[in-house]
Protein backbone atom coordinates (compact mmCIF):
# COMPACT_ATOMS: atom_id res chain seq x y z
CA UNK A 1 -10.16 20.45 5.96
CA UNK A 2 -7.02 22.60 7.18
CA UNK A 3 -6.26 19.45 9.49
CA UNK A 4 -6.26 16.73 6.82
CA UNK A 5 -3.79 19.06 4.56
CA UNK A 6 -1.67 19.39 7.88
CA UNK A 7 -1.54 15.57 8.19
CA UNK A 8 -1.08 15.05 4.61
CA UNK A 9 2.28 17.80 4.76
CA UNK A 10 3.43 16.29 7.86
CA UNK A 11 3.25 12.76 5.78
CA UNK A 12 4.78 14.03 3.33
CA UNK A 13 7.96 15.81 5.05
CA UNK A 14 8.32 12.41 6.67
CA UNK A 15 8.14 10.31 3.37
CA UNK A 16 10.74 13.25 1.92
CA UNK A 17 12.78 11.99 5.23
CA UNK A 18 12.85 8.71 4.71
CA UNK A 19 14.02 9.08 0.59
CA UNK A 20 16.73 11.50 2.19
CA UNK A 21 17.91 8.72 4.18
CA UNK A 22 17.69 6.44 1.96
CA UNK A 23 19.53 8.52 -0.72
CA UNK A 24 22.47 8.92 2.22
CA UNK A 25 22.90 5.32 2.67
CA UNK A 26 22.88 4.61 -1.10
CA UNK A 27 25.66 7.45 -1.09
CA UNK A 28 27.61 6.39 1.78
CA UNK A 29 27.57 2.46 -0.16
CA UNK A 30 28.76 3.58 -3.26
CA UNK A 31 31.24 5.30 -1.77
CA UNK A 32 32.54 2.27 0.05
CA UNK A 33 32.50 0.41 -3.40
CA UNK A 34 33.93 2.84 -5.10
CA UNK A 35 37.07 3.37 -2.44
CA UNK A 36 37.65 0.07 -2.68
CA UNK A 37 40.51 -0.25 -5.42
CA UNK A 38 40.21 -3.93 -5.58
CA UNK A 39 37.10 -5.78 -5.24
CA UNK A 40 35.98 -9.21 -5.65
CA UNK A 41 33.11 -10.19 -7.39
CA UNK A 42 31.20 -11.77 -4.31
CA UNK A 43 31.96 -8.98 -2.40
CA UNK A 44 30.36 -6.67 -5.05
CA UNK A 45 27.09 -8.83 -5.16
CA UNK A 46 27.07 -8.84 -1.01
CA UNK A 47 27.09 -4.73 -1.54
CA UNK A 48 24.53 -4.48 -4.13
CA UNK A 49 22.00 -7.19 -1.92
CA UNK A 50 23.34 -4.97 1.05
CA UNK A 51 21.80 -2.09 -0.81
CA UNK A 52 18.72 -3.71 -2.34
CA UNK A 53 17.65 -4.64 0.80
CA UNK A 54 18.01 -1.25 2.79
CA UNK A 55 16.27 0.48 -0.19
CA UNK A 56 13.41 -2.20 -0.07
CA UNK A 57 13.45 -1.35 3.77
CA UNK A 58 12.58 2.34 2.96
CA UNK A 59 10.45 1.70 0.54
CA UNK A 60 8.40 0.08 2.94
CA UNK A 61 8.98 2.12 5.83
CA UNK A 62 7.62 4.85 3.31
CA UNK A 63 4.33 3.11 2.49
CA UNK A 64 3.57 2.24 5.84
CA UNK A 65 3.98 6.04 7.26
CA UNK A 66 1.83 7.22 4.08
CA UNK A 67 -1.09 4.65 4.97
CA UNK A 68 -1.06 5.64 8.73
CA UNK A 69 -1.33 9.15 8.04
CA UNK A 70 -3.98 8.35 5.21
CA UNK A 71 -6.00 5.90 7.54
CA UNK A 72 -5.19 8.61 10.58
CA UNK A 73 -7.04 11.55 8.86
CA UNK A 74 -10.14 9.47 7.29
CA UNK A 75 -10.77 8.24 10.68
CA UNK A 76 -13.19 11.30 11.18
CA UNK A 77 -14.88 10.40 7.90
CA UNK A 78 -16.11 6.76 9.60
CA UNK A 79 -15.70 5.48 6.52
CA UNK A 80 -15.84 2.09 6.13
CA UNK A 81 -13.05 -0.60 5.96
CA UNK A 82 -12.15 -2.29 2.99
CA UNK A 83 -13.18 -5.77 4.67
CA UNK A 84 -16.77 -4.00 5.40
CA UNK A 85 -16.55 -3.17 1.85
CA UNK A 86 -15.62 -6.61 0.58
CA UNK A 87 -18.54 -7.90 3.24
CA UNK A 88 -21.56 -5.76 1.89
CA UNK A 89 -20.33 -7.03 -1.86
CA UNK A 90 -20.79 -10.43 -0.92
CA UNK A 91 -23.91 -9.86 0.83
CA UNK A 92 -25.26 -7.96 -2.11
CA UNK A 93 -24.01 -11.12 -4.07
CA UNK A 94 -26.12 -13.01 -2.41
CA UNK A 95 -28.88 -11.26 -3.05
CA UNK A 96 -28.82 -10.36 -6.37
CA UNK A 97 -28.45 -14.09 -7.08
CA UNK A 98 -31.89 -15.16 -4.84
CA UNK A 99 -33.70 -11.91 -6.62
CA UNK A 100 -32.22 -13.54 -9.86
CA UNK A 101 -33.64 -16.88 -8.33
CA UNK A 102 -37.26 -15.61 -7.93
CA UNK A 103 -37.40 -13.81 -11.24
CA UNK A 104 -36.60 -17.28 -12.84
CA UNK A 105 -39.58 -18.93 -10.81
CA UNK A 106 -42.03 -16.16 -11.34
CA UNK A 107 -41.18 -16.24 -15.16
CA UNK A 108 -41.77 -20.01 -15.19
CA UNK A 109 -44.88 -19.94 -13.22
CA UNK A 110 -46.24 -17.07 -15.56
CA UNK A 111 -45.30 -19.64 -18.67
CA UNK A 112 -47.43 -22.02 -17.09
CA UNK A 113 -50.59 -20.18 -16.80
């Protein structure tokens, strides 16, 4: 247990990394905007997609650490995948559907006795 709440810190000191970063650059872009005395109006929409996109950039450099780290310490677990999950649904689908199938039958067949 102590190893999955070290994983889950070091995640999270990395996640409170990227924010920082992303915080910085936010910073440092407003700055630029702001120092700029005159500024057109394209070049204000070029910062603010400039901006969009680096925070979308965190954002998903962010979720992709957190899922490593979560994947890395259920790995012991063997738990299973969600496509083994989605698998043994639609195999127990199947059956419930035949089972369904052969109640039908056996009900008719009972009716016609």
């Amino acid at each position: 247990m102590q190893d999955i709440r070290e994983t889950f810190r070091g995640a999270w000191a990395h996640a409170r990394g990227s924010l920082n970063a992303a915080e910085q650059g936010a910073g440092k872009m407003m700055a630029k905007i702001a120092g700029t005395a005159r500024i057109s109006p394209d070049d204000l929409r070029q910062h603010a997609r400039d901006l969009a996109g680096m925070l979308h950039d965190q954002r998903k450099e962010f979720q992709d650490a957190i899922g490593h780290v979560v994947r890395r310490a259920a790995s012991p677990f063997k738990l299973p995948s969600r496509g083994e999950l989605d698998a043994l649904r639609r195999r127990v689908d199947v059956i419930a559907a035949r089972v369904e199938m052969l109640t039908r039958v056996g009900n008719e067949e009972n009716v016609a006795h």
